[in-house]
N, C-alpha and C. Protein backbone atom coordinates (compact mmCIF):
# COMPACT_ATOMS: atom_id res chain seq x y z
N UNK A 1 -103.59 -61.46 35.66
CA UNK A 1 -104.08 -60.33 34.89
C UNK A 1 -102.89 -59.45 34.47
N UNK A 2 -102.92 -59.06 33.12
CA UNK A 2 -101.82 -58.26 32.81
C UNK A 2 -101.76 -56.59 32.88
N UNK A 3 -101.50 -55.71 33.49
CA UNK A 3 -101.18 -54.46 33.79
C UNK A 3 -101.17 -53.88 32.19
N UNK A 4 -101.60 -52.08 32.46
CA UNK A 4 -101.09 -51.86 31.25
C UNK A 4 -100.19 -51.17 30.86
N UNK A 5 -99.14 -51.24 32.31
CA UNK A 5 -97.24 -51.53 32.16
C UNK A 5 -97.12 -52.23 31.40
N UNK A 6 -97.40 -53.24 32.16
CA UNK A 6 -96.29 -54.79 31.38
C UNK A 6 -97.07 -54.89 30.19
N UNK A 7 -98.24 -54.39 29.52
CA UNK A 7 -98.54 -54.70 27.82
C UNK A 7 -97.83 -53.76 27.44
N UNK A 8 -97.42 -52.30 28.19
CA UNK A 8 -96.97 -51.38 26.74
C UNK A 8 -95.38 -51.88 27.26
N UNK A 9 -94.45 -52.52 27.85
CA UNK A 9 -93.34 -52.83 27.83
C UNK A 9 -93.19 -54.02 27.09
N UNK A 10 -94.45 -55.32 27.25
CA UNK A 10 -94.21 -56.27 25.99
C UNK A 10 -94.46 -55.53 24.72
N UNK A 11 -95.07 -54.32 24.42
CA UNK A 11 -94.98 -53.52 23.41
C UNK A 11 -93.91 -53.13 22.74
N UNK A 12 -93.19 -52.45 23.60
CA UNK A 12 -91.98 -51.49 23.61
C UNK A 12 -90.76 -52.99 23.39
N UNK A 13 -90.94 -53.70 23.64
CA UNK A 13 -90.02 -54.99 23.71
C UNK A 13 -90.03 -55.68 22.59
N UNK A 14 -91.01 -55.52 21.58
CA UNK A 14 -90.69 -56.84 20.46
C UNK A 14 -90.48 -55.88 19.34
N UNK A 15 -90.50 -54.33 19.66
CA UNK A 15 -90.69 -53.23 18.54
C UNK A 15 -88.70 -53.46 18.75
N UNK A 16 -88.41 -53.39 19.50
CA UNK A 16 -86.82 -53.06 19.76
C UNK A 16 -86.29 -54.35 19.28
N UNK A 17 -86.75 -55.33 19.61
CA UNK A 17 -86.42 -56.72 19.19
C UNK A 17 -87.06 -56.73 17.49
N UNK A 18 -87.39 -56.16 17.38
CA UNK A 18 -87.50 -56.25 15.26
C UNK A 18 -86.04 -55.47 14.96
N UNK A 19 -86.12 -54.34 15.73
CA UNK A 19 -84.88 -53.47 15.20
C UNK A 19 -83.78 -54.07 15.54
N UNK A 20 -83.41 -54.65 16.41
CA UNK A 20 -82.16 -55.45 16.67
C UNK A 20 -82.15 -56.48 15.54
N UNK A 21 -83.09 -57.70 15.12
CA UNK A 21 -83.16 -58.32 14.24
C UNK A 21 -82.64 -57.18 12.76
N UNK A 22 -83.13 -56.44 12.18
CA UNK A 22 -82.56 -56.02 11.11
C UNK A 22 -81.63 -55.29 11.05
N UNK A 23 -80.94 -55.28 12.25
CA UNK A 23 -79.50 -54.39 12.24
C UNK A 23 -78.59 -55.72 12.02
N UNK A 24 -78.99 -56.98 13.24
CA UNK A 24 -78.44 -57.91 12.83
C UNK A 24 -77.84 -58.94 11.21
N UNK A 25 -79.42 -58.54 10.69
CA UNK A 25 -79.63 -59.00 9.16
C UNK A 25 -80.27 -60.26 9.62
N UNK A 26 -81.29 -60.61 10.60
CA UNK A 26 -81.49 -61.88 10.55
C UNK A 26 -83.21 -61.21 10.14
N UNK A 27 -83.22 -62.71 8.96
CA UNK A 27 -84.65 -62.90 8.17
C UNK A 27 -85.41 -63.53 9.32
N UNK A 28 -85.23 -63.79 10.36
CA UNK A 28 -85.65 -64.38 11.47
C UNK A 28 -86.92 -63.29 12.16
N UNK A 29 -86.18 -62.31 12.17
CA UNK A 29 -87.72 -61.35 12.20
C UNK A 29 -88.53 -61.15 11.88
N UNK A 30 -89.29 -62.06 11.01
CA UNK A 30 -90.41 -62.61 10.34
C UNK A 30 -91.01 -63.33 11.96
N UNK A 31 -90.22 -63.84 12.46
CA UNK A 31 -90.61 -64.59 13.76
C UNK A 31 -91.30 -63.92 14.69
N UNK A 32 -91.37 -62.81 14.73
CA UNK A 32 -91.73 -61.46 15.40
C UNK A 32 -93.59 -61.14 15.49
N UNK A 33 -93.94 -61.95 14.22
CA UNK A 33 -94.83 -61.21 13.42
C UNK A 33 -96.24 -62.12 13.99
N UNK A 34 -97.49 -62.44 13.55
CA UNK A 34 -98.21 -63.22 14.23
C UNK A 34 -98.64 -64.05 12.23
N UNK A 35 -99.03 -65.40 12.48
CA UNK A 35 -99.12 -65.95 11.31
C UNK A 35 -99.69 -65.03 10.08
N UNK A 36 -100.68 -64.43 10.78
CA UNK A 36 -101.37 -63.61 10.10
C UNK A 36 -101.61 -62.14 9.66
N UNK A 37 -100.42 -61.77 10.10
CA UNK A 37 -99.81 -60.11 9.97
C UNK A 37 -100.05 -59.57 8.65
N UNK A 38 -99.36 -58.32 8.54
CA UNK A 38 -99.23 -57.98 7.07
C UNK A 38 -98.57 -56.42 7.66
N UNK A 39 -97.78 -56.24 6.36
CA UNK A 39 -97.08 -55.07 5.98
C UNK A 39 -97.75 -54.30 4.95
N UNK A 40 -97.35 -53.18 4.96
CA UNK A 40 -98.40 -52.23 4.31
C UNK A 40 -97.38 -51.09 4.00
N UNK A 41 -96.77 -50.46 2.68
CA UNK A 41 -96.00 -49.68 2.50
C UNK A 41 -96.04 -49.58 0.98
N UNK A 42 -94.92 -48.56 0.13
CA UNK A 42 -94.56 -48.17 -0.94
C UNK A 42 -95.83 -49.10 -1.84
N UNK A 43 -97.02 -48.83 -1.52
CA UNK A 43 -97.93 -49.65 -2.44
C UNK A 43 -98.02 -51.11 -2.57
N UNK A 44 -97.68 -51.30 -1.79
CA UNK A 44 -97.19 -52.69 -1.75
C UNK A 44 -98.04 -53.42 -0.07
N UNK A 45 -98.70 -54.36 -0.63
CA UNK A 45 -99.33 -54.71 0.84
C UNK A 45 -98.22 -56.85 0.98
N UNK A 46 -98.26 -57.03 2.01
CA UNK A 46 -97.52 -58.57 2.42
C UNK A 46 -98.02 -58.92 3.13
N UNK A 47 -98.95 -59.94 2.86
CA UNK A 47 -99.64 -60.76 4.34
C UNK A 47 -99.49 -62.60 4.15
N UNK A 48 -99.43 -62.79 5.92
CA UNK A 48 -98.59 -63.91 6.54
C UNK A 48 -97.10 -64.03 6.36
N UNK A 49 -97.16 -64.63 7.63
CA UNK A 49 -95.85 -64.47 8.20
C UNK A 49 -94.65 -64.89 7.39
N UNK A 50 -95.42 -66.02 6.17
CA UNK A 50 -94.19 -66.72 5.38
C UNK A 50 -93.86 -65.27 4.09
N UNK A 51 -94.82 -64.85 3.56
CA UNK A 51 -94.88 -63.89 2.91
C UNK A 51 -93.80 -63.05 3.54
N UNK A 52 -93.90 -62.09 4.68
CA UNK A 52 -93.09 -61.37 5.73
C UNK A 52 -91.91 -61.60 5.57
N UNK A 53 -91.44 -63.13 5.98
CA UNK A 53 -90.05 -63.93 5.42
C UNK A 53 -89.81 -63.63 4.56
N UNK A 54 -90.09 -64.06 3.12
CA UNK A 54 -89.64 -63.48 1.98
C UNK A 54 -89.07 -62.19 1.63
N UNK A 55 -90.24 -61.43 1.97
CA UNK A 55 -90.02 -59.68 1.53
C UNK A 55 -88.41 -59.77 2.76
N UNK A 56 -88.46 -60.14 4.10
CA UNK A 56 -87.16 -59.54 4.90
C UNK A 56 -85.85 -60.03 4.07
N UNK A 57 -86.21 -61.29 4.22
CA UNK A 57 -84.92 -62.35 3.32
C UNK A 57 -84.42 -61.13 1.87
N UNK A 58 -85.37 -61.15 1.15
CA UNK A 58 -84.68 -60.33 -0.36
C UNK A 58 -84.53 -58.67 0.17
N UNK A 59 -85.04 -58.15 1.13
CA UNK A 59 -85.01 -56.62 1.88
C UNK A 59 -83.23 -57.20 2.62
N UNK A 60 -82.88 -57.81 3.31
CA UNK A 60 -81.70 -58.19 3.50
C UNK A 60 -80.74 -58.19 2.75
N UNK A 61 -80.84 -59.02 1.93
CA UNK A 61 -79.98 -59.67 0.86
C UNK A 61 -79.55 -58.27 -0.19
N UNK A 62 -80.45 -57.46 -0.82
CA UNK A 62 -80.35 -56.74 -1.31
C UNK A 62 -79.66 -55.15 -1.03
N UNK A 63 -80.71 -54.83 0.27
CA UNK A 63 -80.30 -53.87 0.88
C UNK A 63 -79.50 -53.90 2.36
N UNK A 64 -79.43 -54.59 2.61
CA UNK A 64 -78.40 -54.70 4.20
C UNK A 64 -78.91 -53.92 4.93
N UNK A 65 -80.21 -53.41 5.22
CA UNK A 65 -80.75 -52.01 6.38
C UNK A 65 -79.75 -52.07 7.55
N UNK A 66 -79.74 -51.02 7.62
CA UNK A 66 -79.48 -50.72 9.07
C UNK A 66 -79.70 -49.66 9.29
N UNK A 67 -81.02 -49.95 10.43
CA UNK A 67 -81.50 -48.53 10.81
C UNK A 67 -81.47 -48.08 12.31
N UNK A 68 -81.69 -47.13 12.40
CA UNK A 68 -81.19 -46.36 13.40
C UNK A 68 -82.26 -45.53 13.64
N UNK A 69 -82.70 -44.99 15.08
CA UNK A 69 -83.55 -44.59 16.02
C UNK A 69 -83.36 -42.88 15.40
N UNK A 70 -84.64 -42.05 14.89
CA UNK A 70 -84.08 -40.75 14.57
C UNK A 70 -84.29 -40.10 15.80
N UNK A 71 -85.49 -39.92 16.59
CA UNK A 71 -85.98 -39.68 17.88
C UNK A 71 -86.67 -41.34 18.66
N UNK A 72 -86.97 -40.69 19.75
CA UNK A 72 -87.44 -41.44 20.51
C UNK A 72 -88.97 -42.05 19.76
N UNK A 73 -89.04 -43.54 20.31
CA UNK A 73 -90.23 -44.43 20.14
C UNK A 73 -91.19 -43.58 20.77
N UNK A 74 -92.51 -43.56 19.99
CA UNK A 74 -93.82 -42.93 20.66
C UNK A 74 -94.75 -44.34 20.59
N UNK A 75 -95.18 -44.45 21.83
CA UNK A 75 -96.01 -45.87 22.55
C UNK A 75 -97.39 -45.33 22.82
N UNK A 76 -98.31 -45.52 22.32
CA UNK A 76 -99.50 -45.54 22.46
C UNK A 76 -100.44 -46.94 22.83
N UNK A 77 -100.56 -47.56 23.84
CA UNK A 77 -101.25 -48.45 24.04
C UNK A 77 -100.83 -49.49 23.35
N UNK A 78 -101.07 -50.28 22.35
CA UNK A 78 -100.37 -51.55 21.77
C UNK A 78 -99.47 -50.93 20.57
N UNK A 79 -99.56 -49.92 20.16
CA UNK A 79 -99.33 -49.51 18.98
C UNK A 79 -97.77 -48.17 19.24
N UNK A 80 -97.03 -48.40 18.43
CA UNK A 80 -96.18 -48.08 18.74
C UNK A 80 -95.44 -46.91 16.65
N UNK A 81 -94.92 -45.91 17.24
CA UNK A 81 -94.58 -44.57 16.02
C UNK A 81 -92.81 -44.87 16.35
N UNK A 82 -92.14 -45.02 15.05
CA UNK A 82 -90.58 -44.88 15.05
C UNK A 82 -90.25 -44.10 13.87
N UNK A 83 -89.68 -43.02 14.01
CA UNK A 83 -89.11 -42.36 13.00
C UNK A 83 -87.58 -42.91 12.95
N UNK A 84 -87.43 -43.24 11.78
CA UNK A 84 -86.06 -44.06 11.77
C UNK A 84 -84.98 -43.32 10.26
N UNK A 85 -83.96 -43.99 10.44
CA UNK A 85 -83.01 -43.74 9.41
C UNK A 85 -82.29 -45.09 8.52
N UNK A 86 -82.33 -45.62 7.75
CA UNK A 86 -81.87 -46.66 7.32
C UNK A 86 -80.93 -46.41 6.62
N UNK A 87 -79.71 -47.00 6.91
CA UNK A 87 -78.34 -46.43 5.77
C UNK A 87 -78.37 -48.19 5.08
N UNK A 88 -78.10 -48.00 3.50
CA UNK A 88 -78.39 -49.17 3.04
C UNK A 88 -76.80 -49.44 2.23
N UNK A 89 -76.95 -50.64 1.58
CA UNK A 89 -75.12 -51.18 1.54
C UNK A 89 -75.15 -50.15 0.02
N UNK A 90 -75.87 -49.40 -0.63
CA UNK A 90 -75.83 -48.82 -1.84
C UNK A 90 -75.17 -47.32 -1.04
N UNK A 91 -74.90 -47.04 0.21
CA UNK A 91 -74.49 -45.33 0.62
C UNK A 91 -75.62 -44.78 0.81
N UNK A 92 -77.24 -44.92 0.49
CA UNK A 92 -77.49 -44.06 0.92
C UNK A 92 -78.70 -44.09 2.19
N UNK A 93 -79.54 -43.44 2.60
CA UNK A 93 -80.28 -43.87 3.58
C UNK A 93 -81.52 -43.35 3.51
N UNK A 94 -82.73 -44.07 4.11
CA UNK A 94 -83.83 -43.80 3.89
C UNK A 94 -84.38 -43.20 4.88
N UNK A 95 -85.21 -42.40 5.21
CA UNK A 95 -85.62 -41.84 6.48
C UNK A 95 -87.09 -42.26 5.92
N UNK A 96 -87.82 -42.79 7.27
CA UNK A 96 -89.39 -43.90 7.35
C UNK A 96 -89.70 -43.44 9.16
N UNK A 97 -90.79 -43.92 8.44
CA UNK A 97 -91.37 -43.26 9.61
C UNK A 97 -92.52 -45.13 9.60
N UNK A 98 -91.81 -45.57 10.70
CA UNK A 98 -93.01 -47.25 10.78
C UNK A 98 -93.71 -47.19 12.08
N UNK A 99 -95.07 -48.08 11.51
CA UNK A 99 -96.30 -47.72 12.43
C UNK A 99 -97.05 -49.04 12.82
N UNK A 100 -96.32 -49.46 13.99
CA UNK A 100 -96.59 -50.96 14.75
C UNK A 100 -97.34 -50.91 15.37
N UNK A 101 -98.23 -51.98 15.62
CA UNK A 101 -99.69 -52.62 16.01
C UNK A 101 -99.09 -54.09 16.63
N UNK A 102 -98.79 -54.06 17.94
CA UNK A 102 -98.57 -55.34 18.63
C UNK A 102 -99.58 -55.76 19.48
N UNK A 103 -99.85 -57.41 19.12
CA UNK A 103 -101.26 -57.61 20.19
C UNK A 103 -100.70 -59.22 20.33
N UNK A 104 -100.85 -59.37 21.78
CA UNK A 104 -100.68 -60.55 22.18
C UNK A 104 -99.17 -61.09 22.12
N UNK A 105 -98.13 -60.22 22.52
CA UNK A 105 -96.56 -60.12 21.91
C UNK A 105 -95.75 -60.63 20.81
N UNK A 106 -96.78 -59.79 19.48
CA UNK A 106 -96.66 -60.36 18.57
C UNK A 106 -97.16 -59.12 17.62
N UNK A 107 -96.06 -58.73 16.40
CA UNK A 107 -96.68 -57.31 15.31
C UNK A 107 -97.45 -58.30 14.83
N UNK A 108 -98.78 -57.55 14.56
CA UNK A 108 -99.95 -58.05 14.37
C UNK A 108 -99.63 -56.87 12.62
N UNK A 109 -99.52 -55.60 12.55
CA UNK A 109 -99.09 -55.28 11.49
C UNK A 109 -97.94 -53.98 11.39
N UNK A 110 -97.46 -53.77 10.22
CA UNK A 110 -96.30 -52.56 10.42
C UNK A 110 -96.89 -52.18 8.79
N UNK A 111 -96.60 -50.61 9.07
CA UNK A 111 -97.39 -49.83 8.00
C UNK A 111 -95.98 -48.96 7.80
N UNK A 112 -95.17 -48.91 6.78
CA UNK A 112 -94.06 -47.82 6.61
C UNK A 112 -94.91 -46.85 5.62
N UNK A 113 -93.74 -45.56 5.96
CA UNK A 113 -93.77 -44.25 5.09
C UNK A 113 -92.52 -43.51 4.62
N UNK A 114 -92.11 -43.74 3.69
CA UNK A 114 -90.54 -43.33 3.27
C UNK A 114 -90.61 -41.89 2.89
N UNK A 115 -90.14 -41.31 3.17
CA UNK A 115 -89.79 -39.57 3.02
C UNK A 115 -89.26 -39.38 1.73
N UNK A 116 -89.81 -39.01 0.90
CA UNK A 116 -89.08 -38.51 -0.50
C UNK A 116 -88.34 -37.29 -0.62
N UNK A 117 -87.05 -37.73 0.09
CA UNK A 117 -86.04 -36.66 -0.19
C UNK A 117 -85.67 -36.11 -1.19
N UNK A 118 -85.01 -35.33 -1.49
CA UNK A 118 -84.27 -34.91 -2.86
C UNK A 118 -82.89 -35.90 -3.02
N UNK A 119 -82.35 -36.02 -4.56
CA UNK A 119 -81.29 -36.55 -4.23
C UNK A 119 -80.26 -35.62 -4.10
N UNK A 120 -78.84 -35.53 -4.06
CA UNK A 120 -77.64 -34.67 -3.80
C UNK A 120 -77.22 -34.81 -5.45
């Protein structure tokens, strides 16, 4: 029987393991996802995992993310809040706020929200 430690630490564990994957740049974090996931952001919805691939692969290729922790992860039961910072290979950076749903150690879905800053 699984505790509901060890679910919100397999929680807390594959959310950190996506972010390591896209600091890395590996499109491999599609691997993360469950066949049947989906992303949900800038109007734009992506479902299955091969789909997922794609969008990371050209989100890579294009933009090089690398994001960074703004505060601490908020863990709610399977579901997990990251306010983040993404500095991209263009100089500048995005501040998002992503909203993970892990079930069975696996994002079942991730919902972003990009902050519409001003520009400088």
């Amino acid at each position: 029987m699984t505790s509901a430690s060890d679910s919100k630490d397999t929680t807390q564990s594959v959310v950190e393991q996506y972010f390591s994957c896209m600091r890395a740049g590996d499109a491999g974090v599609a691997d993360l996802f469950h066949e049947d996931a989906f992303l949900l952001g800038l109007g734009r919805r992506t479902e299955g995992r091969e789909s997922i691939r794609k969008f990371y692969t050209e989100s890579i290729e294009t933009g090089a993310p690398q994001p960074r922790l703004a505060s601490p992860m908020l863990l709610e039961g399977n579901r997990v809040a990251a306010e983040i910072l993404i500095d991209l290979a263009d100089g500048t950076t995005a501040h998002v706020i992503d909203l993970f749903c892990v079930e069975e150690g696996a994002i079942r879905s991730l919902t972003y929200f990009v902050a519409d800053e001003p520009q400088d």
